[in-house]
Protein backbone atom coordinates (compact mmCIF):
# COMPACT_ATOMS: atom_id res chain seq x y z
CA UNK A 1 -0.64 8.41 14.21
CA UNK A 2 -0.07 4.72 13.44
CA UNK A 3 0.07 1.65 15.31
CA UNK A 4 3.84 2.11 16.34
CA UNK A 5 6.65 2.62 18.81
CA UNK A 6 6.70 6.94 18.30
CA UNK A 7 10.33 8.26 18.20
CA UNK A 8 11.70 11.06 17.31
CA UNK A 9 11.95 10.68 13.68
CA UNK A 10 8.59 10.34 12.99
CA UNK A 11 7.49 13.81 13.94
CA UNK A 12 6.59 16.41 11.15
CA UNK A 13 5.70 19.14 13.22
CA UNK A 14 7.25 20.56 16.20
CA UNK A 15 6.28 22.59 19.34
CA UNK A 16 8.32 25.77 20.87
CA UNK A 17 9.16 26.26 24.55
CA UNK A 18 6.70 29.77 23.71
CA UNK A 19 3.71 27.88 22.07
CA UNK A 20 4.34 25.06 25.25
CA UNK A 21 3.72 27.54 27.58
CA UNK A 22 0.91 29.53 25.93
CA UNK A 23 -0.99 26.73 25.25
CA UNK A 24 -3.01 23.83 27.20
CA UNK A 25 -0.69 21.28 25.68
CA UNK A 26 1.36 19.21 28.52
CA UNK A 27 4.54 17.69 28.15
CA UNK A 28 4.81 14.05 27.61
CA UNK A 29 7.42 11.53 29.14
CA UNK A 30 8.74 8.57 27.49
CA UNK A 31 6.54 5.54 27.88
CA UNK A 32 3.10 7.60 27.84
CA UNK A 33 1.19 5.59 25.82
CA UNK A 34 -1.25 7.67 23.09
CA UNK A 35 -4.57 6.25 21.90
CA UNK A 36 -6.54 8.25 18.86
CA UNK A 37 -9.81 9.31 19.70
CA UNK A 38 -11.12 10.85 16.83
CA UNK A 39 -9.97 10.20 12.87
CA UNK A 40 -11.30 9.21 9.69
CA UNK A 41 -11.32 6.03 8.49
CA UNK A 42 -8.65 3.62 10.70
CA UNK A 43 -7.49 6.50 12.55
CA UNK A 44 -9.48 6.23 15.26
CA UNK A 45 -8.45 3.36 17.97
CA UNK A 46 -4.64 3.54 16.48
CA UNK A 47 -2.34 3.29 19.21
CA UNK A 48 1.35 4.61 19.74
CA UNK A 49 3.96 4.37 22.66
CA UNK A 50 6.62 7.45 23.23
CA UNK A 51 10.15 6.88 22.93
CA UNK A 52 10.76 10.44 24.02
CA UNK A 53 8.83 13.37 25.03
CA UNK A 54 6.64 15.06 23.18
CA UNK A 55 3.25 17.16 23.07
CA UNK A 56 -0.16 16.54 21.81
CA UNK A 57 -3.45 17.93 20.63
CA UNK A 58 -6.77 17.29 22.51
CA UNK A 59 -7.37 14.57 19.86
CA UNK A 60 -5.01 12.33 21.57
CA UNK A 61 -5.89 10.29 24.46
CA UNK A 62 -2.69 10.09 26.74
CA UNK A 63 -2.42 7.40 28.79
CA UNK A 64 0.38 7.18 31.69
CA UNK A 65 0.74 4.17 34.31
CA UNK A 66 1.30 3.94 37.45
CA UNK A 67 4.50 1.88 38.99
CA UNK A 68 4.60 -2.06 38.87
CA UNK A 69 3.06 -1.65 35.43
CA UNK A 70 4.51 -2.21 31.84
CA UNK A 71 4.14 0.61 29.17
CA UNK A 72 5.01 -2.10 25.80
CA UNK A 73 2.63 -4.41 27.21
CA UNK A 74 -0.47 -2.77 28.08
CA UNK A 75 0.63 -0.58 24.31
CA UNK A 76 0.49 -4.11 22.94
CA UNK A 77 -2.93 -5.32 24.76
CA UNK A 78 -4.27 -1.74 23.13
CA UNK A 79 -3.25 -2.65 19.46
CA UNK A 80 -4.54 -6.52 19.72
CA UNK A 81 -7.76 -5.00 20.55
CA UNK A 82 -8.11 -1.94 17.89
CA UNK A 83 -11.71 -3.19 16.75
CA UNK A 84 -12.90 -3.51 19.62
CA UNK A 85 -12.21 -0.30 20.84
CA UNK A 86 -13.60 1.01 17.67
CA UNK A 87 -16.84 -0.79 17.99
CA UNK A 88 -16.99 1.02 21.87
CA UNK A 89 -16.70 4.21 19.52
CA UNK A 90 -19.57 3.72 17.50
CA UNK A 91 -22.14 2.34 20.29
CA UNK A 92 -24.73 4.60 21.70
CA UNK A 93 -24.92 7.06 18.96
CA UNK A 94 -21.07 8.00 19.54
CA UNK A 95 -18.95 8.26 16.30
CA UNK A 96 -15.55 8.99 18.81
CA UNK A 97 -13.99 7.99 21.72
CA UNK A 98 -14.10 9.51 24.99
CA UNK A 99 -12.31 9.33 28.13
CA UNK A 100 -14.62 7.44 30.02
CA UNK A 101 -14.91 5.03 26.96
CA UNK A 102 -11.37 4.35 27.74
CA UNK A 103 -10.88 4.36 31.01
CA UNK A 104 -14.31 0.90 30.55
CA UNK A 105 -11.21 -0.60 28.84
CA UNK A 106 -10.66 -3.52 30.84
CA UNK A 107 -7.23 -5.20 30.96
CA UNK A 108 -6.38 -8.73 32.28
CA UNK A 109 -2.73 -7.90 33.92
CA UNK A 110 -0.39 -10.42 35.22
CA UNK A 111 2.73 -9.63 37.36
CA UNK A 112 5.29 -6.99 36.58
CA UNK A 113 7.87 -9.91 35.33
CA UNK A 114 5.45 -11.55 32.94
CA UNK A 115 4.16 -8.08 31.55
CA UNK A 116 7.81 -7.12 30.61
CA UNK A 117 8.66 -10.67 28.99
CA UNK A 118 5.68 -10.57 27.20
CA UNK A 119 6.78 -6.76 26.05
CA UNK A 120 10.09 -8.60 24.84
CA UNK A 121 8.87 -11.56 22.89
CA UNK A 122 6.18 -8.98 20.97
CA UNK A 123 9.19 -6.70 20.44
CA UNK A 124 11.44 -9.32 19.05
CA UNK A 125 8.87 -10.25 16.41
CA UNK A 126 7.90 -6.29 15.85
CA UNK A 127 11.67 -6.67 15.05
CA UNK A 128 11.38 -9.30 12.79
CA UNK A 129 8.24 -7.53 10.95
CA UNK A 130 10.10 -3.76 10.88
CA UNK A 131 13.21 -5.81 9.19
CA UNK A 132 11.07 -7.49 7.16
CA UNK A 133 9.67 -4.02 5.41
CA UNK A 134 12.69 -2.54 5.34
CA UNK A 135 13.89 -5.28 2.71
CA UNK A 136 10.43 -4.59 0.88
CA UNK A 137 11.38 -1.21 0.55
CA UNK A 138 14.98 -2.09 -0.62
CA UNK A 139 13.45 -4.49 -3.22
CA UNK A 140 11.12 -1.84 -4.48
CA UNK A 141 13.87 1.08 -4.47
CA UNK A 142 16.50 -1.95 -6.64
CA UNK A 143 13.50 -2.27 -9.52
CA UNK A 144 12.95 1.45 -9.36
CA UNK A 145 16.43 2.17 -10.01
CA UNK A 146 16.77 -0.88 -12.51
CA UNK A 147 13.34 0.46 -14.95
CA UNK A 148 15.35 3.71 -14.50
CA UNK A 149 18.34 2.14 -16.29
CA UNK A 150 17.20 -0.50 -18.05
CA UNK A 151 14.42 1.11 -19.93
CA UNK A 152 15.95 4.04 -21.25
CA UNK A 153 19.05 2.11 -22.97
CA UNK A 154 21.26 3.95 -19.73
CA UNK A 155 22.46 1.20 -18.90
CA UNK A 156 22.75 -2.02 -21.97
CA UNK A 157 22.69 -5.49 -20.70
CA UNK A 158 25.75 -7.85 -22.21
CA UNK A 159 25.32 -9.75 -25.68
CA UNK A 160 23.34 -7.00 -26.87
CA UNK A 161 23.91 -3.92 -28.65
CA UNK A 162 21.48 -3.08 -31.50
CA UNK A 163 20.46 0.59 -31.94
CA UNK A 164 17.31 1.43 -30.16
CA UNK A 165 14.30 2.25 -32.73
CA UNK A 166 11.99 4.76 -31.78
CA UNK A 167 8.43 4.18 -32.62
CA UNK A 168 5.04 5.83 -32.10
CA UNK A 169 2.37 3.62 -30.01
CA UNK A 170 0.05 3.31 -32.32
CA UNK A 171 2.68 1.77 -34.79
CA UNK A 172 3.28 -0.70 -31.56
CA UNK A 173 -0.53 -1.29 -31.22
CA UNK A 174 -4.01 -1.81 -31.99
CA UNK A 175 -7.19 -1.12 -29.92
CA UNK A 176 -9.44 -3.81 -28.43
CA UNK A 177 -12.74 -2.70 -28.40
CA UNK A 178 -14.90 -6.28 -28.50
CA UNK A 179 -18.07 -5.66 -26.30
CA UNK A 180 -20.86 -7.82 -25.51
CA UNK A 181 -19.07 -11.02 -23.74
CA UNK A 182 -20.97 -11.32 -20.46
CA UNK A 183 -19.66 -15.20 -21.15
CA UNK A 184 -16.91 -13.51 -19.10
CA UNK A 185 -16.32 -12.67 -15.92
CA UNK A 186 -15.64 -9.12 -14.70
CA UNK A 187 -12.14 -7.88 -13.72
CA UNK A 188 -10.67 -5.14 -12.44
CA UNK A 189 -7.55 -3.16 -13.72
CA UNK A 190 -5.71 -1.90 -10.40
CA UNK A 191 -2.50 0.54 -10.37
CA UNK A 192 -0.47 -1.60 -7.69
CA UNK A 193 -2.12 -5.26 -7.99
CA UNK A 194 -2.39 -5.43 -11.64
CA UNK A 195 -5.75 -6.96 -13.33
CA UNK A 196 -7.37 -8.53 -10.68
CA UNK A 197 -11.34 -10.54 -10.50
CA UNK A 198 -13.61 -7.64 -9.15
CA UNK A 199 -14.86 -9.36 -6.41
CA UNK A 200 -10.93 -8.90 -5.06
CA UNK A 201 -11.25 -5.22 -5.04
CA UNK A 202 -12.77 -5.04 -1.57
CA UNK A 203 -15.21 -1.92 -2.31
CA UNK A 204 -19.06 -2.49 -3.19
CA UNK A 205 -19.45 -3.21 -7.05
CA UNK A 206 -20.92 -0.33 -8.11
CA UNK A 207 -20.29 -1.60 -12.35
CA UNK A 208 -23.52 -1.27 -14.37
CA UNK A 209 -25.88 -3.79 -14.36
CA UNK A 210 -25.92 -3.70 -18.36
CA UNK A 211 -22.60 -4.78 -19.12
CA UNK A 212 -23.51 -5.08 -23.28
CA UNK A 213 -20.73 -2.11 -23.45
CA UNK A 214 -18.26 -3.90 -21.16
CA UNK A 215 -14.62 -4.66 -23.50
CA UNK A 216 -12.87 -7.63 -23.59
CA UNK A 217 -9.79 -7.93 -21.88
CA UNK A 218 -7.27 -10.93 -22.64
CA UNK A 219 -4.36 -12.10 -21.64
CA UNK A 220 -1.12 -10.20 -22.79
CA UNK A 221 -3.44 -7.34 -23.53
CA UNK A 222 -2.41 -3.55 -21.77
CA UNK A 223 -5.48 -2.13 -19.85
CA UNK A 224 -5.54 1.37 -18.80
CA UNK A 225 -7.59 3.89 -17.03
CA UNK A 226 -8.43 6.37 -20.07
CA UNK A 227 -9.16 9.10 -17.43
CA UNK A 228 -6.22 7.99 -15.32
CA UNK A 229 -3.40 6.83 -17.34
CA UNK A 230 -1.72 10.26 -16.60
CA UNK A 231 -1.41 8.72 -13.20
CA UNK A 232 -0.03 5.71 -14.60
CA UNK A 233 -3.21 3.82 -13.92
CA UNK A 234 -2.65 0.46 -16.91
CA UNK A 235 -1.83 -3.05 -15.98
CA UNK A 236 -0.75 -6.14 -18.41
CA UNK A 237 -3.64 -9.37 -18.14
CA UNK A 238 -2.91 -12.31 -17.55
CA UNK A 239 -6.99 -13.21 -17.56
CA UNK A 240 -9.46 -13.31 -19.66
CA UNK A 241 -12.64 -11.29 -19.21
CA UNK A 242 -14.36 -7.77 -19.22
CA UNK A 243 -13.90 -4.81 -18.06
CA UNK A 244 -15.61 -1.18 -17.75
CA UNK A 245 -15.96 1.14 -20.67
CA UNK A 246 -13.96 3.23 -18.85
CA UNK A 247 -10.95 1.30 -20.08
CA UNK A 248 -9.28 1.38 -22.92
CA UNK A 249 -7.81 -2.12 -24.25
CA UNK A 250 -4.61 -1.91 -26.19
CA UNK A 251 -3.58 -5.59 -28.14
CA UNK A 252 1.04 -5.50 -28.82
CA UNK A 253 1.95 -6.14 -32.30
CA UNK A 254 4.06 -9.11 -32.61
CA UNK A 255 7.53 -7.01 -32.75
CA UNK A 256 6.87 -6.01 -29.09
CA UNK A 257 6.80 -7.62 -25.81
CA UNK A 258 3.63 -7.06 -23.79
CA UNK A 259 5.61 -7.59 -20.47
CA UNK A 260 8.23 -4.92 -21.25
CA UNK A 261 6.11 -2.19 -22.42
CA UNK A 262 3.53 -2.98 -19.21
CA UNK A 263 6.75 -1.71 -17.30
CA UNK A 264 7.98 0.85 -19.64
CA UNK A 265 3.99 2.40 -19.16
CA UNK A 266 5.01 2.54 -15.13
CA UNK A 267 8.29 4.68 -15.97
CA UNK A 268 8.08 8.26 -14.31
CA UNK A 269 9.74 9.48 -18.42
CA UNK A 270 6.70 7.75 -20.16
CA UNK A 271 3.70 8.62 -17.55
CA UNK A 272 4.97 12.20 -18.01
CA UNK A 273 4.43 11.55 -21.65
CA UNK A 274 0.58 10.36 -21.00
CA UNK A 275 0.27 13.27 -18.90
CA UNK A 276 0.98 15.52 -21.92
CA UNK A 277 -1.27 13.70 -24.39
CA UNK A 278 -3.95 13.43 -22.35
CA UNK A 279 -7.11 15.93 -23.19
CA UNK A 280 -8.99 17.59 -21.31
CA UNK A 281 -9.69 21.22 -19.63
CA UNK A 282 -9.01 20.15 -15.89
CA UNK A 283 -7.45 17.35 -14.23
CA UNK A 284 -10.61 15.93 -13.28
CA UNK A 285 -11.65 15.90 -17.26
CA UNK A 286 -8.05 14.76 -18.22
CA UNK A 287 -8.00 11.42 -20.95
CA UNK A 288 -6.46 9.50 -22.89
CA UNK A 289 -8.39 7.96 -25.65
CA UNK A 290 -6.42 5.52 -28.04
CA UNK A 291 -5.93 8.35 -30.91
CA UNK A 292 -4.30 10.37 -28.28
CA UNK A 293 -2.18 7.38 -27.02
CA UNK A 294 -1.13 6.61 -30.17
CA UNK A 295 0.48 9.77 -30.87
CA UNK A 296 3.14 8.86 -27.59
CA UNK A 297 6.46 8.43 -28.86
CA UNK A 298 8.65 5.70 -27.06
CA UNK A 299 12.43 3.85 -28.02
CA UNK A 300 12.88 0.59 -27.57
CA UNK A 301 15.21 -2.16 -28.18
CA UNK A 302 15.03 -5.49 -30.21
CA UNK A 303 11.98 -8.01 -29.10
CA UNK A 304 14.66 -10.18 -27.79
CA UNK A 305 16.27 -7.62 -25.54
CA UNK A 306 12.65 -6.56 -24.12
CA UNK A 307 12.18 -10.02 -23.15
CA UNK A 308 15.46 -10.21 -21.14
CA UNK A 309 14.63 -6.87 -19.05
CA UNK A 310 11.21 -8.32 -18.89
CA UNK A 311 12.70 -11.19 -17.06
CA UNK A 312 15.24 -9.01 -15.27
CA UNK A 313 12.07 -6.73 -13.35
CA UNK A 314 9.94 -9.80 -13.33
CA UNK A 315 12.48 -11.05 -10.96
CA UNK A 316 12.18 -7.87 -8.91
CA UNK A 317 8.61 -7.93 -8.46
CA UNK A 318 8.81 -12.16 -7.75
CA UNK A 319 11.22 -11.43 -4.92
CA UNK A 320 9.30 -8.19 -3.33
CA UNK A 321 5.72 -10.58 -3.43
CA UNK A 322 7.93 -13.19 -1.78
CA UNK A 323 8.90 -10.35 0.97
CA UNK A 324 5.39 -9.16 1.07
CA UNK A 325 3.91 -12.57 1.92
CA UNK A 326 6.49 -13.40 4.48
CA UNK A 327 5.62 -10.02 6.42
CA UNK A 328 2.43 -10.94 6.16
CA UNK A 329 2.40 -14.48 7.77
CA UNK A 330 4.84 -12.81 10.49
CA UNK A 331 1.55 -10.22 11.03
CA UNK A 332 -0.54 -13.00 11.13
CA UNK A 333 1.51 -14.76 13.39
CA UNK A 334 1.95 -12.34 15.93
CA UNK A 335 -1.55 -11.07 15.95
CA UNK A 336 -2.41 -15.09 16.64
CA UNK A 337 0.56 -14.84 19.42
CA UNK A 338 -1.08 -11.32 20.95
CA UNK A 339 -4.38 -12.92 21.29
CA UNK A 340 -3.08 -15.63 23.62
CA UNK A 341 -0.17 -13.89 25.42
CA UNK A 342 -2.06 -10.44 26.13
CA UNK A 343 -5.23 -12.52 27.66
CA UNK A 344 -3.91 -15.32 29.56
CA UNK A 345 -4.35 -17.83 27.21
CA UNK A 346 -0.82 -18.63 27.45
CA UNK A 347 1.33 -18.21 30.08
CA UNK A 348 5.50 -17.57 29.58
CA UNK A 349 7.81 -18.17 32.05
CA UNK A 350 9.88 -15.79 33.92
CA UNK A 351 13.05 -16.46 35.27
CA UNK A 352 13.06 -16.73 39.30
């Protein structure tokens, strides 16, 4: 369950009129509001509000109201305070909720009027937000379908038609493996935020506290999980600095660019590719050590071309960061708005 308005397209499984009346599960009317009680990780504390009816498992706290009271807005006053009702979870020795833990829930309530044009103003930016990752999604689908195109000569761009050469890596490029820098600060190579300072991550650093054996990483050099790459765990740098042995460090020869083959190692065709070099007896074994990597056969077009369908998906991911910071300052902006609309902070006015 997520923190959402619940209709009926987001329902995987289904009840039957049978099971509904063998079982202790009730129907549910549009409006019931439903609040998580037990979950790993974030789960618990996640609120949703019914759009339509529905049934739910004992995990589920189900929350109805009586008249002169507004379902979006008290569904709202539950999200703004998620951690708190978390923390409420984990006093006492309790590691879930329970309903007398929600029922202590206290809620400051103005009248009916105000409760429903607060509902409104939240919905309108909810609005904003939902439209808002609906274009990230769009961007993301566009450079999907573009590296589909693009990097497999499907689809040529104009001013340019050279044959494609096909080459094996290791004829593209040669292995880092410089150790001993602790001149240099430790980064991370990520799957979905590229190489990135470790203290970014957001985990505990668990690296070694001898980092003799730690390779340097620079910029325009391809960095890739040996014992993930099948997974399409690499990322180009654009920093300088060192990472775990568990990496290995790949340096482009001149004739290619390090930006185009960065996204031709996050094609579906080429992963697949890793996948079948990589050694090992079970996936949790599975690697890809440079001698291995370098055995990968790719094709690929003149330096210049790379650099214009480097540009090209560049663009992509420079307009889906723009969308991805916008939805985040609207987040930001309507948790800020929550905080003083759902406690009284602020008042709104309500037509007479």
């Amino acid at each position: 369950m997520q923190n959402c308005l619940l209709g009926p397209n987001d329902v995987k499984e289904f009840i039957s009129q049978e099971g509904l009346r063998n079982s202790s599960a009730k129907l549910l009317a549009p409006g019931t509001i439903l609040l998580a009680m037990i979950g790993q990780g974030k789960t618990r504390g996640q609120a949703a509000l019914l759009t339509f009816e529905a049934a739910t498992n004992q995990n589920c706290a189900a929350i109805t109201l009586k008249d002169g009271h507004d379902p979006a807005f008290f569904f709202n006053f539950l999200l703004s305070q998620y951690e708190r009702i978390r923390q409420l979870s984990n006093s006492a020795g309790q590691s879930n909720l329970s309903g007398k833990l929600v029922k202590s829930i206290r809620v400051p309530v103005p009248p009916l009027s105000e409760q429903r044009r607060i509902a409104e103003i939240l919905s309108t930016w909810n609005q904003a937000i939902e439209t808002t990752e609906k274009l990230i999604e769009n961007s993301k689908a566009q450079k999907k379908a573009l590296m589909q195109q693009l990097l497999t000569g499907h689809r040529r761009l104009p001013g340019f038609s050279d044959r494609w050469q096909r080459y094996q890596l290791g004829q593209l490029f040669s292995e880092r493996k410089e150790t001993n820098r602790l001149d240099l600060p430790l980064l991370s190579i990520t799957q979905d935020r590229g190489v990135i300072h470790r203290d970014e991550v957001g985990r505990k650093d668990t690296s070694s506290d001898d980092k003799t054996k730690y390779k340097r990483l620079c910029p325009d050099d391809i960095g890739y999980n040996t014992m993930r790459m099948w997974q399409g765990v690499s990322a180009l740098s654009d920093k300088e600095g060192i990472v775990s042995p568990a990496y290995t460090i790949v340096t482009p020869e001149k004739s290619v660019s390090a930006r185009y083959m960065a996204y031709l190692f996050k094609l579906p065709r080429t992963i697949h590719d890793f996948y079948r070099y990589s050694q090992g007896l079970v996936s949790d074994t599975w690697n890809l050590k440079f001698p291995n990597f370098s055995e990968v056969e790719v094709s690929v077009p003149t330096r210049s071309e790379q650099e214009v369908i480097a540009d090209i998906l560049n663009g992509c991911d420079n307009e889906t960061a723009t969308l991805i910071r916008h939805a985040q300052n609207l987040c930001r902006q309507k948790k800020a708005l929550m905080q003083q609309l759902l406690t009284g902070k602020r008042r709104v006015k309500v037509a007479a």
